[in-house]
C-alpha atoms as a PDB file:
ATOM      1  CA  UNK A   1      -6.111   9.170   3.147  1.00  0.00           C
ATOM      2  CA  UNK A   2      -2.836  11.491   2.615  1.00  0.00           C
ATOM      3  CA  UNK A   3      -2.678  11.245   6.293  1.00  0.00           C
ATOM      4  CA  UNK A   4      -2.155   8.102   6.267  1.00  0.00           C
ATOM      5  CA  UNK A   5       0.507   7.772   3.301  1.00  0.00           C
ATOM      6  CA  UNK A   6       2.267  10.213   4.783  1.00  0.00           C
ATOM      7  CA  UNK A   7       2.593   8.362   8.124  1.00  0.00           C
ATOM      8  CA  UNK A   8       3.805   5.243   6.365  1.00  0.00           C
ATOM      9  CA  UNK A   9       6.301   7.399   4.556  1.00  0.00           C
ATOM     10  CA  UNK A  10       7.679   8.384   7.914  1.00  0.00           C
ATOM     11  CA  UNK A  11       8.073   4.829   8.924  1.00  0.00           C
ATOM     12  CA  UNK A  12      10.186   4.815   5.705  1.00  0.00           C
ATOM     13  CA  UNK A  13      12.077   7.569   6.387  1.00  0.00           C
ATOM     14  CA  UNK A  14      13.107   6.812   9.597  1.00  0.00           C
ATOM     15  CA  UNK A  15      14.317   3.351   8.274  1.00  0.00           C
ATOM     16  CA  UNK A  16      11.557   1.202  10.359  1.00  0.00           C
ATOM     17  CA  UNK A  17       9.817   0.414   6.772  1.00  0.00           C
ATOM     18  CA  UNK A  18      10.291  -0.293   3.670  1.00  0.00           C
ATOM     19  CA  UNK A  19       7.285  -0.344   0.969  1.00  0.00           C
ATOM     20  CA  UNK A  20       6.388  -1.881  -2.112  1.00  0.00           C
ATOM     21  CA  UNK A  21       4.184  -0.110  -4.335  1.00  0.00           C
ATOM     22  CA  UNK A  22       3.218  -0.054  -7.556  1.00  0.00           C
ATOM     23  CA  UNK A  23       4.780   2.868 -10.518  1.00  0.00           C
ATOM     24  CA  UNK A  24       1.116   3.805 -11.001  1.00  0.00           C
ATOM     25  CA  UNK A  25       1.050   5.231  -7.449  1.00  0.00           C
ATOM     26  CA  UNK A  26       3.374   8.071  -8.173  1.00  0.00           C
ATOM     27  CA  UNK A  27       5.125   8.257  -5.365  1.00  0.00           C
ATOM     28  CA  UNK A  28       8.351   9.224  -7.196  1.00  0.00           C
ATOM     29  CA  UNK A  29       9.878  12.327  -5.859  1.00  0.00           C
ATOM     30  CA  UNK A  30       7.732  12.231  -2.894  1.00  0.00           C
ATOM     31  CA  UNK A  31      10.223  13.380  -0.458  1.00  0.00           C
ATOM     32  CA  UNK A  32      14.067  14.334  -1.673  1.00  0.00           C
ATOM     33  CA  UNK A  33      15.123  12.102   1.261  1.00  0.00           C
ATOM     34  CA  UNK A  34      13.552   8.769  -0.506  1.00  0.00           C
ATOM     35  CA  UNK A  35      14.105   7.176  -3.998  1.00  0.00           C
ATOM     36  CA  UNK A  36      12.738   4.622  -5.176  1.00  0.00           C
ATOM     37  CA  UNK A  37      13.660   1.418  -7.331  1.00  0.00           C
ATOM     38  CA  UNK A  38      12.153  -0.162 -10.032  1.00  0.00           C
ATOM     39  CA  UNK A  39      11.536  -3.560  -9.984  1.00  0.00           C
ATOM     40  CA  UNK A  40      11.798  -5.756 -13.442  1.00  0.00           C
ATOM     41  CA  UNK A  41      10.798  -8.917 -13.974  1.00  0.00           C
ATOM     42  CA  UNK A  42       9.101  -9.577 -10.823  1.00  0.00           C
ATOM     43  CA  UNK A  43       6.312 -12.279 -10.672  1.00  0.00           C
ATOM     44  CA  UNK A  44       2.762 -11.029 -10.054  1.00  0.00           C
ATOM     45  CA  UNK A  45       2.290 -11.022  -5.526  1.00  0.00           C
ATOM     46  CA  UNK A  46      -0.555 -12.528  -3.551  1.00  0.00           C
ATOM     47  CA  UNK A  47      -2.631 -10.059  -1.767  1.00  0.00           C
ATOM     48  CA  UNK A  48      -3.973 -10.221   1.847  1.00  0.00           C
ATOM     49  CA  UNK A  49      -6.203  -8.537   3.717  1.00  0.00           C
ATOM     50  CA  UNK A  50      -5.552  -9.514   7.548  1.00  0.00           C
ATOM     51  CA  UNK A  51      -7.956  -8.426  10.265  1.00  0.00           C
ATOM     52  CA  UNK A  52      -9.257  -8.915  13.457  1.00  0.00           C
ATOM     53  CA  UNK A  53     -11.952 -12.085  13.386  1.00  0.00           C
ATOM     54  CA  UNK A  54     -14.691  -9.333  15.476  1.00  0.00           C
ATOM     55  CA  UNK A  55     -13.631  -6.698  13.309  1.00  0.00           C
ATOM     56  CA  UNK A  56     -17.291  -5.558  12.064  1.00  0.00           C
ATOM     57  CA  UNK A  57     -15.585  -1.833  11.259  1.00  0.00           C
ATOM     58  CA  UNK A  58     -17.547  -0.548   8.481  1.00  0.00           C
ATOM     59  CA  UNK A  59     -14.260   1.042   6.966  1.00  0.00           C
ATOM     60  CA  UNK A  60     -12.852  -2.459   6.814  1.00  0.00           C
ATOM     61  CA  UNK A  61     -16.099  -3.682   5.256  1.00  0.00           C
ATOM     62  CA  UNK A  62     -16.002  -1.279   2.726  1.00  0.00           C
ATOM     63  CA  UNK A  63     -12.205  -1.508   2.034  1.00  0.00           C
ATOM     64  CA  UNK A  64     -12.351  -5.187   1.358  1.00  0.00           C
ATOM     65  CA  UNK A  65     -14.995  -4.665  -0.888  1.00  0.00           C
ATOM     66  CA  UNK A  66     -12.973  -2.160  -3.309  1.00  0.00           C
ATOM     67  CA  UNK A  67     -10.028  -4.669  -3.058  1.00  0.00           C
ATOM     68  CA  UNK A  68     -12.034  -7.306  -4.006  1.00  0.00           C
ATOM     69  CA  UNK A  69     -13.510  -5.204  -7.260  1.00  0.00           C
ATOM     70  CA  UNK A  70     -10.310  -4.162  -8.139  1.00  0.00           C
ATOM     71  CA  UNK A  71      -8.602  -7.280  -8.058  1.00  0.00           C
ATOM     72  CA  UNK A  72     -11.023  -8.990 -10.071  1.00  0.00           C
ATOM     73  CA  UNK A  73     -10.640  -6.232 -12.281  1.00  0.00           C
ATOM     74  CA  UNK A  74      -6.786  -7.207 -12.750  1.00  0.00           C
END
């Protein structure tokens, strides 16, 4: 899973990205070439999970699954 942070934090730094994310992830002082900037008063977002319609990846399965439980959680 770092692998994959780190690759979207490359996107970032090399300006193709940006990312929203929430203060819990503690990604603050992740890199000294990155801030970050709080947002206030922003309305709660939608969340989608977008895949392929054959996609019968067990990863995927599983991932939707945790979002699910932690959404409902919210």
């Amino acid at each position: 899973m770092i692998g994959a942070v780190e690759d979207k934090v490359e996107l970032v730094a090399g300006g193709q990205a940006i990312a929203t994310v929430p203060a819990s992830a503690g990604l603050t002082g992740l890199r000294p070439d990155l801030t970050t900037v709080p947002l206030e008063d922003v309305e709660p977002s939608h969340v989608v999970l977008a895949t392929r319609a054959d996609d019968r990846s067990r990863l995927v399965a599983a991932f939707r699954r945790i979002a699910q439980a932690q959404l409902a959680g919210a």
